[in-house]
Protein backbone atom coordinates (compact mmCIF):
# COMPACT_ATOMS: atom_id res chain seq x y z
CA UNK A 1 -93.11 -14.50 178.94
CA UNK A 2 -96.67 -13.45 180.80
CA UNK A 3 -97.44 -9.91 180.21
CA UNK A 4 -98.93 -9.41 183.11
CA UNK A 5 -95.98 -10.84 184.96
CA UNK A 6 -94.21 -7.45 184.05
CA UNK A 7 -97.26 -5.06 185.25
CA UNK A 8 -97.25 -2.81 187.82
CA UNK A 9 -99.17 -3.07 190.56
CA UNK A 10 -100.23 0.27 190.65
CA UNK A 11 -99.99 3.21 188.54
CA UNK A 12 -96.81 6.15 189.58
CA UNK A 13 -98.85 8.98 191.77
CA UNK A 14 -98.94 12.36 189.66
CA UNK A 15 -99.97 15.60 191.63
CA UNK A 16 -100.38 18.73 189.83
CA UNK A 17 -102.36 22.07 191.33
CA UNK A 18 -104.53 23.71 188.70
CA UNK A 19 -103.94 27.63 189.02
CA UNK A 20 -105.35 29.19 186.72
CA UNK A 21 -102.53 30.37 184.73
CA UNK A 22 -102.41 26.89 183.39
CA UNK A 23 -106.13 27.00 182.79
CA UNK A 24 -105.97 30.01 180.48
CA UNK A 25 -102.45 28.44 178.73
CA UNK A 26 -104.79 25.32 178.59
CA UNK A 27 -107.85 27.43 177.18
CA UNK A 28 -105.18 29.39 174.50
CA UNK A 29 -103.60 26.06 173.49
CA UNK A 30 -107.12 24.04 172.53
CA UNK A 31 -109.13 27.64 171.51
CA UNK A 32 -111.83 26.88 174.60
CA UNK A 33 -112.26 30.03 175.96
CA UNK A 34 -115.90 29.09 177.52
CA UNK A 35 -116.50 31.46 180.01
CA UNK A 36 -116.92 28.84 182.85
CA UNK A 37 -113.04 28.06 182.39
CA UNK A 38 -111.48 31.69 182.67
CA UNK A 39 -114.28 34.25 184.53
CA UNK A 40 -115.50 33.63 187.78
CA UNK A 41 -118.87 34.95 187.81
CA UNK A 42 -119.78 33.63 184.31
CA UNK A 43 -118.75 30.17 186.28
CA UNK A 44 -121.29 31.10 189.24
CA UNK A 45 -123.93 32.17 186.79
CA UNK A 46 -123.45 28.76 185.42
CA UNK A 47 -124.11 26.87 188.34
CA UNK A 48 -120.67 26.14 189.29
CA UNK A 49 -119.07 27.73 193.06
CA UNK A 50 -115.65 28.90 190.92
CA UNK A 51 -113.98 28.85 187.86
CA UNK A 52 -113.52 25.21 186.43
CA UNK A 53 -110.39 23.55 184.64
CA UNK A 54 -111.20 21.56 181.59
CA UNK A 55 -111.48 17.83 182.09
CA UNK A 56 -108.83 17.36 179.72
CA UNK A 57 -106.00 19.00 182.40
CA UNK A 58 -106.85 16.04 184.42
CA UNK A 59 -107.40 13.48 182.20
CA UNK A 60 -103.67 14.30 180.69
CA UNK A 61 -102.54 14.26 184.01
CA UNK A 62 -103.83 10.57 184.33
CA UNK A 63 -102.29 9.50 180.58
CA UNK A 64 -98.98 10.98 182.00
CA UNK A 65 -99.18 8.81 184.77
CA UNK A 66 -100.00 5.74 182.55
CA UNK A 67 -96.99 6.16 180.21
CA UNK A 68 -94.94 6.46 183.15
CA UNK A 69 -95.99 3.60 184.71
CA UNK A 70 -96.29 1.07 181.33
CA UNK A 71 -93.33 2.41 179.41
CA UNK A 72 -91.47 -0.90 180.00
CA UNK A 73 -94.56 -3.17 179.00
CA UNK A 74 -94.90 -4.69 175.93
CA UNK A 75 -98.16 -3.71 174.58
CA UNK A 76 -99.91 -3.90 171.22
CA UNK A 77 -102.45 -0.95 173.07
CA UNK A 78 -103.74 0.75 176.24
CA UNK A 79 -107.31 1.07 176.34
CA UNK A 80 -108.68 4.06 179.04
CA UNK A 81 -112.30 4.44 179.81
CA UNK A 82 -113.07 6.99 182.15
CA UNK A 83 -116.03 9.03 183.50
CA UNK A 84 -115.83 12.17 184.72
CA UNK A 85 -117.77 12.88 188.17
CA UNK A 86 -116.84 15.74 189.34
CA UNK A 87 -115.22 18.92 188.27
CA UNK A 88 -112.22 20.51 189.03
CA UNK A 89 -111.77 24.01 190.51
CA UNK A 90 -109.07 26.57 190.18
CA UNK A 91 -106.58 26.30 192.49
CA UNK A 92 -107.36 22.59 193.51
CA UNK A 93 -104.84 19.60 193.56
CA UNK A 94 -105.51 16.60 191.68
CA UNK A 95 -103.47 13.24 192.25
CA UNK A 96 -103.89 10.17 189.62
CA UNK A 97 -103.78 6.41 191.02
CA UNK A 98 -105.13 3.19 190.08
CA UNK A 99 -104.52 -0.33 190.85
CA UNK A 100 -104.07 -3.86 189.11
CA UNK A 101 -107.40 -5.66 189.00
CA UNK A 102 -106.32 -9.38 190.13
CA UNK A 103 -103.66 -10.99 188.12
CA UNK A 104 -105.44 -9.55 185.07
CA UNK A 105 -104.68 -6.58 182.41
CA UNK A 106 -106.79 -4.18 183.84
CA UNK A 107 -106.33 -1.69 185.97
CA UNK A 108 -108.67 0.82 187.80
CA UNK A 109 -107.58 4.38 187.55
CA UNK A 110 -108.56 7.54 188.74
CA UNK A 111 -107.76 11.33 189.72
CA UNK A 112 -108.79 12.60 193.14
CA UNK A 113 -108.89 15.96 194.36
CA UNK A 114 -106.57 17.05 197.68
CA UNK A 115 -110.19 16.18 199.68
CA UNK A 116 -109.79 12.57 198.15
CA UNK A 117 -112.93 13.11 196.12
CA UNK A 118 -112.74 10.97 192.55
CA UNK A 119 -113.05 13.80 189.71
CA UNK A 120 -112.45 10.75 186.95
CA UNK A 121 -113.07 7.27 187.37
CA UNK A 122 -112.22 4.57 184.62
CA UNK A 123 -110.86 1.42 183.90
CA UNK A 124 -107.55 0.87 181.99
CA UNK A 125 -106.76 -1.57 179.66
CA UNK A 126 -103.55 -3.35 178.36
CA UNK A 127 -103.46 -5.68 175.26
CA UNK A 128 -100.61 -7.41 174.22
């Protein structure tokens, strides 16, 4: 059977809004407790307008929506490369998508903020 016969077409839509109690639970759980992440003006002396969620809240957000979407495809691996343009402010919403490139394996991905802005851009990978 052709593998890519039993891929989606695109990836299930994930939405999550990044308050910043699940910054700080974020910032407990992986011991980053960089200012920029948890105090507002250390984020503004920084450069930044607010208080930024680490890239990795997103980027889980965006492996959630993979498993979700492949759990039914055979696959020897899924390989994600991704980029991260833009960060992520407290209290913003984030939405993952991404699409089936042709008839082929590949898939581009991404998470969006609620302005429709890419914050991570990649391609995604399955190998059978």
């Amino acid at each position: 059977m052709n593998m890519t016969a039993q891929l989606p077409n695109r990836l299930v839509k994930l939405q999550l809004t990044i308050g910043q109690d699940r910054i700080n639970t974020f910032a407990a759980l992986a011991g980053d407790h960089n200012p920029i992440h948890i105090d507002a003006e250390a984020a503004r002396q920084s450069g930044m307008s607010n208080i930024i969620a680490h890239g990795s809240i997103s980027l889980n957000l965006l492996w959630e929506s993979i498993e979700k979407s492949t759990r039914d495809v055979a696959s020897s691996s899924l390989n994600l490369e991704v980029r991260f343009r833009a960060p992520v402010y407290v209290d913003e919403i984030v939405e993952t998508g991404g699409s089936q490139v042709g008839d082929s394996n590949n898939y581009e991905v991404w998470v969006s903020n609620q302005e429709g802005s890419r914050v991570i851009e990649g391609t995604l990978t399955i190998e059978s």
